[in-house]
Every structure is written in structure tokens, then in C-alpha cells.
Protein backbone atom coordinates (compact mmCIF):
# COMPACT_ATOMS: atom_id res chain seq x y z
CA UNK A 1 -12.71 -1.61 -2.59
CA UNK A 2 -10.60 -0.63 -5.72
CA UNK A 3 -10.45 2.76 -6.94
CA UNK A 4 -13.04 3.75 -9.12
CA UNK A 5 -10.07 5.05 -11.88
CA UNK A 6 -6.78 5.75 -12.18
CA UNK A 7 -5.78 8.62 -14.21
CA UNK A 8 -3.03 7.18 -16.96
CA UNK A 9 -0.25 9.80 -16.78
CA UNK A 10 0.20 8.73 -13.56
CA UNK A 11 3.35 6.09 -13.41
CA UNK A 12 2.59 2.72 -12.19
CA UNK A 13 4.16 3.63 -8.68
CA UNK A 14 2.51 6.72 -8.40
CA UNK A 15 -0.56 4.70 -8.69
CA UNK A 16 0.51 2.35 -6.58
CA UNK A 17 1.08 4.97 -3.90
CA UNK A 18 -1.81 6.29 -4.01
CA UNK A 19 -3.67 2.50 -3.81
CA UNK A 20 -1.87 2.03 -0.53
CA UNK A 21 -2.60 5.43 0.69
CA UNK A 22 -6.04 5.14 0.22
CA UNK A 23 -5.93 1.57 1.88
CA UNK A 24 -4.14 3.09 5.00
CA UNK A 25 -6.92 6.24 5.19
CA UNK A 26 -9.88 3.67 5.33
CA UNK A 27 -8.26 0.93 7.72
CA UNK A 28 -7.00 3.53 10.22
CA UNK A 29 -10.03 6.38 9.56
CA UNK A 30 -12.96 5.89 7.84
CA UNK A 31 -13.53 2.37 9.49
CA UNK A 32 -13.20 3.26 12.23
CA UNK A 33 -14.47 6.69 12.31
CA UNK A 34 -18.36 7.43 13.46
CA UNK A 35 -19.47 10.09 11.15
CA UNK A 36 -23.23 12.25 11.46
CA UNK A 37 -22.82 14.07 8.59
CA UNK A 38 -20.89 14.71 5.07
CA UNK A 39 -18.93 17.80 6.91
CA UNK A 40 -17.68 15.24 9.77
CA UNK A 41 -16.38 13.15 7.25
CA UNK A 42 -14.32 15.42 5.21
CA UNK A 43 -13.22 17.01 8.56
CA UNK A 44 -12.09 13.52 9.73
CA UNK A 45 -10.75 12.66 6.49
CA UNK A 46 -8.65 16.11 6.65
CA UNK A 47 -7.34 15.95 10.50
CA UNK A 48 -6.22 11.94 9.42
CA UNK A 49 -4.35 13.58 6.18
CA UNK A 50 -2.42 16.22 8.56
CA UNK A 51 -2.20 13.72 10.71
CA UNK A 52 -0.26 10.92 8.42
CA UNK A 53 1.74 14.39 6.76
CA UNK A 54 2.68 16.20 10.04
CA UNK A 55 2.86 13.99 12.96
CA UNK A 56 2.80 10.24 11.77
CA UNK A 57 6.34 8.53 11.88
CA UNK A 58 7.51 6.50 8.54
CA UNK A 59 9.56 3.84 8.90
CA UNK A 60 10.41 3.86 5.37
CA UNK A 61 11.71 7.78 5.42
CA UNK A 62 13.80 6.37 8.97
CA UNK A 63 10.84 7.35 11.53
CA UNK A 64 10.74 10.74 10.29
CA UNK A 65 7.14 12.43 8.41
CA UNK A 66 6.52 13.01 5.10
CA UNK A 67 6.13 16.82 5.93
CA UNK A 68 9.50 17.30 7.82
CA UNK A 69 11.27 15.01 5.04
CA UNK A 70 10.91 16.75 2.44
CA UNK A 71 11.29 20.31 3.96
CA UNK A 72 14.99 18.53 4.94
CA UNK A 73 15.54 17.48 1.41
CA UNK A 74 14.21 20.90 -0.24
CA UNK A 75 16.29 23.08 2.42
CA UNK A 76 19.51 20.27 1.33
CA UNK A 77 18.66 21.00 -2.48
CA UNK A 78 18.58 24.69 -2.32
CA UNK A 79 21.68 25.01 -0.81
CA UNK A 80 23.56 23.24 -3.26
CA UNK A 81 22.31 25.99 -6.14
């Protein structure tokens, strides 16, 4: 399923990003999730986002989360002002 729209300030990667994000949160949540009720899915959808932000490994940031990589590269940043 493609996105419904995608806003134009957004830069082509951003958009991209957020494509393959929302491909990730169906294909490891929502399919496979078993939802009652509208509240079960946004809690599901919620745990899955801290989930892929606070505990998830990326390969891509060298195994590390999103979460703890960029508190490492705002902590670096802030010391160098």
C-alpha cells in the first residue's frame, strides 16, 4: 500500500524514509499484530515505535538505536560550542 500523500517540503529522502519506515511498521507490526479495538492498535503501533527508537539495533548507525545515536551525536555537538 502506498501512502495516501506526501507532504512536498519534505526532501525526496525524507520521503523516502518515511516510505520504508512505514513498510518496516506494517511487515513487523500491524501484520502481524491481532488487534480488538482502535486503542489496541495505536497502543501496538506506539510500543513497536519505542520499540524500533529505544531498543531495536541498526545496522546502518553500526548496531546501535536511533535513540542512543543521536543522544551520542547531540552530547558530541554540544561540546564542541
Amino acid at each position: 500500500m502506498r501512502p495516501k500523500s506526501i507532504q512536498l517540503s519534505y526532501s525526496f529522502m525524507e520521503d523516502l524514509k518515511v516510505v520504508i519506515q512505514d513498510e518496516k511498521l506494517k511487515a513487523e507490526e500491524l501484520y502481524i499484530g491481532r488487534y480488538k479495538s482502535e486503542k489496541d492498535l495505536k497502543e501496538g503501533i506506539a510500543n513497536y515505535i519505542d520499540f524500533y527508537n529505544n531498543k531495536r539495533p541498526h545496522s546502518v548507525i553500526r548496531y546501535s538505536t536511533p535513540q542512543k545515536y543521536e543522544d551520542r551525536f547531540y552530547n558530541k555537538n554540544k561540546k564542541r560550542k
